[in-house]
N, C-alpha and C. Protein backbone atom coordinates (compact mmCIF):
# COMPACT_ATOMS: atom_id res chain seq x y z
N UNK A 1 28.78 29.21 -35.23
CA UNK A 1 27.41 28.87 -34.96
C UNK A 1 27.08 27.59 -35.75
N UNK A 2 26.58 26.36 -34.92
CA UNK A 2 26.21 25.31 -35.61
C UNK A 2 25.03 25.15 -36.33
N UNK A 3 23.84 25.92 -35.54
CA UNK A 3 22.59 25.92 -36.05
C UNK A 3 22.31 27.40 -35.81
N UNK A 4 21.97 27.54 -36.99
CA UNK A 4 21.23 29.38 -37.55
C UNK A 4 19.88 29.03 -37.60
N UNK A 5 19.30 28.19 -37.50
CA UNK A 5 17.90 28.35 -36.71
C UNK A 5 16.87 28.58 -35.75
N UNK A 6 18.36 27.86 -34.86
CA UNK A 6 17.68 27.87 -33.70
C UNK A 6 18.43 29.15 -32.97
N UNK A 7 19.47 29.87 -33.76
CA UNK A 7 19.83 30.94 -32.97
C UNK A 7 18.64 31.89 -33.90
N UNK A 8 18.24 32.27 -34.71
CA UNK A 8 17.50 32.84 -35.40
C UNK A 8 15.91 32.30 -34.52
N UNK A 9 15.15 31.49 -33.91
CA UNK A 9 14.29 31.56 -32.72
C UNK A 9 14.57 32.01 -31.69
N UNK A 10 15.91 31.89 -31.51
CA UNK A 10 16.38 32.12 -30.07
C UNK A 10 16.46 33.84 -30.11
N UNK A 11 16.54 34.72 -31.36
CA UNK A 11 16.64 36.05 -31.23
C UNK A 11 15.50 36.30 -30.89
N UNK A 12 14.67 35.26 -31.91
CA UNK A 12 13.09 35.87 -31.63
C UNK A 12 12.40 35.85 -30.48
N UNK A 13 12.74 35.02 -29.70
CA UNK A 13 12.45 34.65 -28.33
C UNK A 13 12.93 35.61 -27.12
N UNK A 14 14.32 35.86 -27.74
CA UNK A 14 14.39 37.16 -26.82
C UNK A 14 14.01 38.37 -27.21
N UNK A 15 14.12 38.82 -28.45
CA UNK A 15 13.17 39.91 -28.25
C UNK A 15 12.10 40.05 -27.89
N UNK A 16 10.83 39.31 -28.29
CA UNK A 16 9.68 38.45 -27.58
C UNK A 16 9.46 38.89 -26.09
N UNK A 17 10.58 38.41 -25.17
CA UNK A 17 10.71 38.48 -23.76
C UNK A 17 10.88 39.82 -23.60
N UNK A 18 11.75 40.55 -24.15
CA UNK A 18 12.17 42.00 -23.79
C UNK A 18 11.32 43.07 -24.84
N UNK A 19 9.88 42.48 -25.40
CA UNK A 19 9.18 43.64 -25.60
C UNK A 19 10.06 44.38 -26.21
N UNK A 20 10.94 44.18 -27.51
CA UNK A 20 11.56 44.98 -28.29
C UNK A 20 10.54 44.97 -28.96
N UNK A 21 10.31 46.17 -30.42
CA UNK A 21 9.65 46.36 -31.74
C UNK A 21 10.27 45.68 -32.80
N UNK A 22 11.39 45.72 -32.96
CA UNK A 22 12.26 45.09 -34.00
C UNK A 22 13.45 43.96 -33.61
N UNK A 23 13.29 43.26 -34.20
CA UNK A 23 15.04 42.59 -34.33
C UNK A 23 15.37 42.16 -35.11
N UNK A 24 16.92 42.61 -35.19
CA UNK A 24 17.93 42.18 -36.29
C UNK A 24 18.65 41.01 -36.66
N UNK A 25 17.88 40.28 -37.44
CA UNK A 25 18.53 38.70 -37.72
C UNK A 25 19.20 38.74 -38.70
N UNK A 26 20.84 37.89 -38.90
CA UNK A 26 21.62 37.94 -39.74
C UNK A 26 20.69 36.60 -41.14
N UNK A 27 21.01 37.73 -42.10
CA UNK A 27 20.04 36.75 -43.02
C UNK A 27 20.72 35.32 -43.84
N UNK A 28 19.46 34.45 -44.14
CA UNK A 28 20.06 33.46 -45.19
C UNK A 28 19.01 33.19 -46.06
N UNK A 29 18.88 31.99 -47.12
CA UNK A 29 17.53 31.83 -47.49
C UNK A 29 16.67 31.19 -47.16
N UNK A 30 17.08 30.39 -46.21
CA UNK A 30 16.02 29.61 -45.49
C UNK A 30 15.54 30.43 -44.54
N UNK A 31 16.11 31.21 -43.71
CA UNK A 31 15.87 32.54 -42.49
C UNK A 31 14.76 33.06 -43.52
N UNK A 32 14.80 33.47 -44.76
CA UNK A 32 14.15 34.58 -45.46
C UNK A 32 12.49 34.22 -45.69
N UNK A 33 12.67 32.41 -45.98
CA UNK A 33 11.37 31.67 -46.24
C UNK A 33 11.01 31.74 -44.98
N UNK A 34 11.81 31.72 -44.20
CA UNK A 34 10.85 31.11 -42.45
C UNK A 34 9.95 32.93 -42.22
N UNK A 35 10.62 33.82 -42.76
CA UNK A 35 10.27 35.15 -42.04
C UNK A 35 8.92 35.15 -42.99
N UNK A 36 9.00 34.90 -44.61
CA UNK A 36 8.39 35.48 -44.94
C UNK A 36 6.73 34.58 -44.72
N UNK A 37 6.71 33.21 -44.17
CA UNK A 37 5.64 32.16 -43.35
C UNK A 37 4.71 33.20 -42.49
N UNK A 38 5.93 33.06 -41.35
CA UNK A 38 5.66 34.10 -40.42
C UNK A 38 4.51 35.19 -40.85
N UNK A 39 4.98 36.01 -41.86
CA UNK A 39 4.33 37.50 -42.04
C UNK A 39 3.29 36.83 -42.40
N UNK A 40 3.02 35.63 -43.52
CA UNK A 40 1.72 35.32 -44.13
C UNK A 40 0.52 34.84 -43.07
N UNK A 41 1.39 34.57 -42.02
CA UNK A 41 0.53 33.60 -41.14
C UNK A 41 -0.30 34.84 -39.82
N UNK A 42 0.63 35.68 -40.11
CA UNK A 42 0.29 37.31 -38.95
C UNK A 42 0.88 36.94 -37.76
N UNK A 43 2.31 36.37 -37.72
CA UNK A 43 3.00 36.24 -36.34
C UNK A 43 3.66 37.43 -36.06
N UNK A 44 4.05 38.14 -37.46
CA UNK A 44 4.56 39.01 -37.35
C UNK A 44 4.07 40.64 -38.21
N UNK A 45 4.62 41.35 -37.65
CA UNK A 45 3.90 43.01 -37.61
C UNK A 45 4.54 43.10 -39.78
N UNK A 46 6.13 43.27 -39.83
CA UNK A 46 6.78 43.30 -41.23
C UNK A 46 8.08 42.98 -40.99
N UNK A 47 8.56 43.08 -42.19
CA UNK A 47 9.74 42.46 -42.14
C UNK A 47 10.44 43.40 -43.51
N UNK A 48 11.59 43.51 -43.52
CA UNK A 48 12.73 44.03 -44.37
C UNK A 48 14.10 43.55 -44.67
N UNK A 49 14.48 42.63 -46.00
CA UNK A 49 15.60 42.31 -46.19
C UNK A 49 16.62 43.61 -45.92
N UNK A 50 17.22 43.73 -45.76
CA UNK A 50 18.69 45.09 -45.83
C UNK A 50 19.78 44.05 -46.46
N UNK A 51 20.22 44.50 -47.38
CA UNK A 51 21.44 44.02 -48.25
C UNK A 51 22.52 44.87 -47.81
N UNK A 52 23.62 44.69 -46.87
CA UNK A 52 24.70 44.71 -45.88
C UNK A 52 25.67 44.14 -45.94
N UNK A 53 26.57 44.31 -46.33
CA UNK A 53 27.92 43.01 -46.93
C UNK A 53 27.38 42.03 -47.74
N UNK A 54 28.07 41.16 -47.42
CA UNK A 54 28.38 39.65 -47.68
C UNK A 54 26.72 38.68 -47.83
N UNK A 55 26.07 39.24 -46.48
CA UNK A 55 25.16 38.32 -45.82
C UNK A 55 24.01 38.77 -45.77
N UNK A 56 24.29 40.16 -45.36
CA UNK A 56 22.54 41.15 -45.09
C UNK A 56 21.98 40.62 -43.97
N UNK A 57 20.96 41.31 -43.44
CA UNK A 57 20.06 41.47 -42.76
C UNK A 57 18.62 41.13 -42.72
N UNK A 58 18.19 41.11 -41.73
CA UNK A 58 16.54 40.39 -41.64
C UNK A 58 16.03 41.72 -40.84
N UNK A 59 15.30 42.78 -41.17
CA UNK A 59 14.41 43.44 -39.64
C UNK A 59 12.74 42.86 -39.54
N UNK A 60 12.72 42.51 -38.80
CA UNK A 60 11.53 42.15 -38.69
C UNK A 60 10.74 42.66 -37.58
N UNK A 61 9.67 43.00 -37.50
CA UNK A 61 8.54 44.29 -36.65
C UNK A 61 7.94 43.11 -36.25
N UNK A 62 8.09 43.30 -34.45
CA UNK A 62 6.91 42.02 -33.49
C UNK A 62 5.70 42.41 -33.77
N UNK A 63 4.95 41.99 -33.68
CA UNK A 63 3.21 42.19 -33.60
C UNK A 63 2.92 42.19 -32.12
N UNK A 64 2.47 42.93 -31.12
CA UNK A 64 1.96 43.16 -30.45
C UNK A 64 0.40 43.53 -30.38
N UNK A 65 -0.14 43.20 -29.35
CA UNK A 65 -1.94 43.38 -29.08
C UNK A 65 -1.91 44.74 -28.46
N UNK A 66 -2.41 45.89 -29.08
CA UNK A 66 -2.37 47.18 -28.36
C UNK A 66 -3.14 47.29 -26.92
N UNK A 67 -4.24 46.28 -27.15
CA UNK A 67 -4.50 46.57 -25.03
C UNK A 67 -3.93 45.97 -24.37
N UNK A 68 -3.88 44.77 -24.46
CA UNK A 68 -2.62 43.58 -23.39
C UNK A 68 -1.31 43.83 -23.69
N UNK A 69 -1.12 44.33 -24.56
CA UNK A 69 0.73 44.23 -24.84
C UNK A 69 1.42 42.81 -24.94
N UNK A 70 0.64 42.46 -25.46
CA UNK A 70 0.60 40.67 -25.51
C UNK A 70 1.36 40.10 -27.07
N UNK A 71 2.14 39.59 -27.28
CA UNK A 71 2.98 39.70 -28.70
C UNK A 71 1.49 38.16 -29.15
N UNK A 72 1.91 38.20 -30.65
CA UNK A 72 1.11 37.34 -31.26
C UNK A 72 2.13 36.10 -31.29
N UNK A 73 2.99 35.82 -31.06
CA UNK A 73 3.47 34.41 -31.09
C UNK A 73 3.89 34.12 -29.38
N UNK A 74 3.40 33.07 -29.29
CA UNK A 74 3.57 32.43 -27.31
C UNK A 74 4.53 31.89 -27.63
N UNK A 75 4.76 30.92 -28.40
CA UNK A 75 6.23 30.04 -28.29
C UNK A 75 6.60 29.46 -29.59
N UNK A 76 7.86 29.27 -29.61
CA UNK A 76 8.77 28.94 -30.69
C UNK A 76 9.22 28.15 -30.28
N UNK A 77 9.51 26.32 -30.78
CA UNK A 77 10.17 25.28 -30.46
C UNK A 77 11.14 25.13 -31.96
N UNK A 78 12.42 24.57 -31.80
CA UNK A 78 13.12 24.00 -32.68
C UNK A 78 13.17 22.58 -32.75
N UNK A 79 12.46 21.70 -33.72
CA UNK A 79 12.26 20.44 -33.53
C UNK A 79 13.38 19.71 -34.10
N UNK A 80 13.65 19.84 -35.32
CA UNK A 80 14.70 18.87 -36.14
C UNK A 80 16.54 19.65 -35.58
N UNK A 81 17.31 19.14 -35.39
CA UNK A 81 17.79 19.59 -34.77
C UNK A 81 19.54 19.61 -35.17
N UNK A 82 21.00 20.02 -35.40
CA UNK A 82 21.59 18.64 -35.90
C UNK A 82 21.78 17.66 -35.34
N UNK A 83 22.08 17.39 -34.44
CA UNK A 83 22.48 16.30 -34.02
C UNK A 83 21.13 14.87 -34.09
N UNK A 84 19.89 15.50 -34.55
CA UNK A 84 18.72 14.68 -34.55
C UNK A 84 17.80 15.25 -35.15
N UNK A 85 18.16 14.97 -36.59
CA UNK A 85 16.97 15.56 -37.67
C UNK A 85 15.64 14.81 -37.11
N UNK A 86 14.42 15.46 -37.79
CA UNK A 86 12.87 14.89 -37.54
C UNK A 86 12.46 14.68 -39.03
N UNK A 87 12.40 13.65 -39.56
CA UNK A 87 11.65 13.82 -41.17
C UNK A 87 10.09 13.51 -40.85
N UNK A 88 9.10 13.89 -41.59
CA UNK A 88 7.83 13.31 -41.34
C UNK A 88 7.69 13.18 -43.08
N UNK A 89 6.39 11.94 -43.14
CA UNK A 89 5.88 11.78 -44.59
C UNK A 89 4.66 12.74 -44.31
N UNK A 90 3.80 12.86 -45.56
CA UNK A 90 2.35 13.74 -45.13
C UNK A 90 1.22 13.17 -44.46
N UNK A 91 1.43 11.47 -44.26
CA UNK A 91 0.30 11.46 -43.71
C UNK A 91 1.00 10.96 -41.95
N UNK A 92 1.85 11.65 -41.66
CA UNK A 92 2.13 11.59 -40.37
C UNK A 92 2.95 13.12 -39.87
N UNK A 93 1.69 13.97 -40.49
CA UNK A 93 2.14 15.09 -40.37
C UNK A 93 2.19 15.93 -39.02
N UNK A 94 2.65 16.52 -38.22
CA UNK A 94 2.38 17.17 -37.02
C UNK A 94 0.93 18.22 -36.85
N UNK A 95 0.28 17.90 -35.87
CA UNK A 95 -0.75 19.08 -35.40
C UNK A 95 0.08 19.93 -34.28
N UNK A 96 0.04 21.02 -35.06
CA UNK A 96 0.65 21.81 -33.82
C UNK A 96 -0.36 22.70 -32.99
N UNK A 97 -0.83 22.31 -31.58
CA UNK A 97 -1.75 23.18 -30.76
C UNK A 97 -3.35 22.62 -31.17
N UNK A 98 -3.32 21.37 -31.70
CA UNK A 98 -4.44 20.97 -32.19
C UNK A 98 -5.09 21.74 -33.49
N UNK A 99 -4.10 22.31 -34.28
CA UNK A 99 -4.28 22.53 -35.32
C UNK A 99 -4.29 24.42 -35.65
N UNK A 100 -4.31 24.91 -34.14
CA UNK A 100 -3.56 26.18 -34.03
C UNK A 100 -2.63 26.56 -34.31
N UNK A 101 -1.60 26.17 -34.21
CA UNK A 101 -0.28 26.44 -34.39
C UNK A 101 0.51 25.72 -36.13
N UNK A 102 1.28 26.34 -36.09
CA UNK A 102 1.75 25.59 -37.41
C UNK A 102 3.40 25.05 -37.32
N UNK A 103 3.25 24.16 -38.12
CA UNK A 103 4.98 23.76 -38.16
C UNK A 103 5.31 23.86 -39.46
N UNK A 104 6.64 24.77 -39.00
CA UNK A 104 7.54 24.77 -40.09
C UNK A 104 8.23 23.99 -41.29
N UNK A 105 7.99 23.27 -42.35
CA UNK A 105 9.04 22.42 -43.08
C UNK A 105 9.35 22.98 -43.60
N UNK A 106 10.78 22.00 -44.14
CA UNK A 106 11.83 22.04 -45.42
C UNK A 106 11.36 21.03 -46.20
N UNK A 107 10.90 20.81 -47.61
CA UNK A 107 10.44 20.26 -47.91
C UNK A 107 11.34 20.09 -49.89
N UNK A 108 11.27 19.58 -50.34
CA UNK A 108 11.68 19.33 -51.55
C UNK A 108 11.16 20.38 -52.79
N UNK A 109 9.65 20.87 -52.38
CA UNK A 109 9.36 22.14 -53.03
C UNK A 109 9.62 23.44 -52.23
N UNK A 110 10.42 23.20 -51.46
CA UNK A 110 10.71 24.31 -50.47
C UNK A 110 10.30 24.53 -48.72
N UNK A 111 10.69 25.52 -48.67
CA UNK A 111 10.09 25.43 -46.84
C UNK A 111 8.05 26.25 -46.93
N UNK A 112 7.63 25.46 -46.47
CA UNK A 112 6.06 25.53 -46.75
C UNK A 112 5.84 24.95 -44.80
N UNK A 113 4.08 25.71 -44.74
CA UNK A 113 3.74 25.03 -43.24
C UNK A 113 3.07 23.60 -43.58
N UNK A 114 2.96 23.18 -42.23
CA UNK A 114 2.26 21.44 -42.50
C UNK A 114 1.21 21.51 -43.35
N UNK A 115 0.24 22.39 -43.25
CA UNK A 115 -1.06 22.27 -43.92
C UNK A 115 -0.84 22.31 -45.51
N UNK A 116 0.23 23.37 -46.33
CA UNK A 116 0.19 23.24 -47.50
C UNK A 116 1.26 22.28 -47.48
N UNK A 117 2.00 21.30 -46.96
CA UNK A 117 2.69 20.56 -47.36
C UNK A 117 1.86 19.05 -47.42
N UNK A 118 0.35 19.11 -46.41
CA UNK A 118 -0.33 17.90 -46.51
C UNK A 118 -1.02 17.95 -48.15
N UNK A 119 -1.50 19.49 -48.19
CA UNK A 119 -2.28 19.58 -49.29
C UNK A 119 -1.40 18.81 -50.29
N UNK A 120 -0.45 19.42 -50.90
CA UNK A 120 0.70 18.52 -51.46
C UNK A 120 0.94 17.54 -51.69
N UNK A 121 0.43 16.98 -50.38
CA UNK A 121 0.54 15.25 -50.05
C UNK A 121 2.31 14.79 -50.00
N UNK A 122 2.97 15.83 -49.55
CA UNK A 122 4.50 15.48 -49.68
C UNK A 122 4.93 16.15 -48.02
N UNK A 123 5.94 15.13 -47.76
CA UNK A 123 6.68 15.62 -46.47
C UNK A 123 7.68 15.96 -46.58
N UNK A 124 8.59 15.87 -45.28
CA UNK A 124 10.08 16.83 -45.35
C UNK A 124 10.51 17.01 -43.92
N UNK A 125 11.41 18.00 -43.54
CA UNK A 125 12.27 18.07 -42.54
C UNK A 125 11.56 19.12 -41.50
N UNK A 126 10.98 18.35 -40.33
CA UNK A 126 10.27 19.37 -39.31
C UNK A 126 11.21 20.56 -38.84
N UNK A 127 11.21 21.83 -39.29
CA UNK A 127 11.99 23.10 -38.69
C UNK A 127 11.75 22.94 -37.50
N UNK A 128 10.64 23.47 -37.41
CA UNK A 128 10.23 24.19 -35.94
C UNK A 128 8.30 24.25 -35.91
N UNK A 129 8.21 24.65 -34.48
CA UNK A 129 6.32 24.52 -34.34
C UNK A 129 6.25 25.93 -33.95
N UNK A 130 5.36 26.89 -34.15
CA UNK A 130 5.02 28.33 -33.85
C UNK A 130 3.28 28.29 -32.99
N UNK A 131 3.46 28.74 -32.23
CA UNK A 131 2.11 29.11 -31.62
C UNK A 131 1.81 30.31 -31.01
C-alpha cells in the first residue's frame, strides 16, 4: 500500500456506503490524530485503539441520524497526495464547504484542522477535506 490515507478514507467511504456501524482500520499515528479530529468535530459516533500485534487497530462507530439514516459525514476527499503533495501557508488556507467542512493538516505542531492551524498562524500539508 502506497498511501494509508487514502486507503484509510477509502474504508471510510465504504463503510459509509454500506451503512455498516463500525469499521476496522489498520492503525498508525497519523490514522490515530485523523480519528481522533473526527470524534472532536462529531463526524464520528467513537472510536477504540485495540493493541493487536505489531500495528493494532482503529474501531471506529459511524454516526448516523436516527430518522433519515443519514451518516454525519457526505464526503471525504484526499487532497495532498504522493505523487502531488498540496502545502498551504495560513493565510492561503482552504475553506472547506464555505467554512462547513474542515480540512485536515499535517502541520509542524502536528495534524490540527484549518481553523486551529490559521489560529496558529502556521501552515502545512493539506490531508484531506471532510464534509
Amino acid at each position: 500500500m502506497t498511501d494509508p490515507i487514502a486507503d484509510y478514507l477509502t474504508r471510510l467511504r465504504n463503510a459509509i456506503q454500506a451503512k455498516h456501524r463500525v469499521v476496522e482500520i489498520p492503525a498508525s499515528n497519523l490514522k490515530r490524530d485523523i480519528t481522533k479530529i473526527l470524534f472532536d468535530k462529531g463526524y464520528i459516533l467513537n472510536y477504540k485503539f485495540v493493541e493487536d500485534g505489531p500495528q493494532g487497530t482503529i474501531m471506529i462507530a459511524l454516526k448516523y441520524d436516527p430518522v433519515n439514516k443519514v451518516n454525519a459525514i457526505k464526503k471525504l476527499t484526499r487532497i495532498s497526495k504522493p505523487g502531488l503533495r498540496k502545502y498551504v501557508g495560513f493565510k492561503d488556507m482552504p475553506r472547506v464547504l464555505n467554512g462547513l467542512g474542515i480540512a485536515i493538516l499535517s502541520t509542524s505542531n502536528g495534524v490540527m484542522t484549518d481553523k486551529e492551524a490559521s489560529a496558529l498562524k502556521i501552515g502545512g500539508e493539506v490531508l484531506c477535506h471532510i464534509y
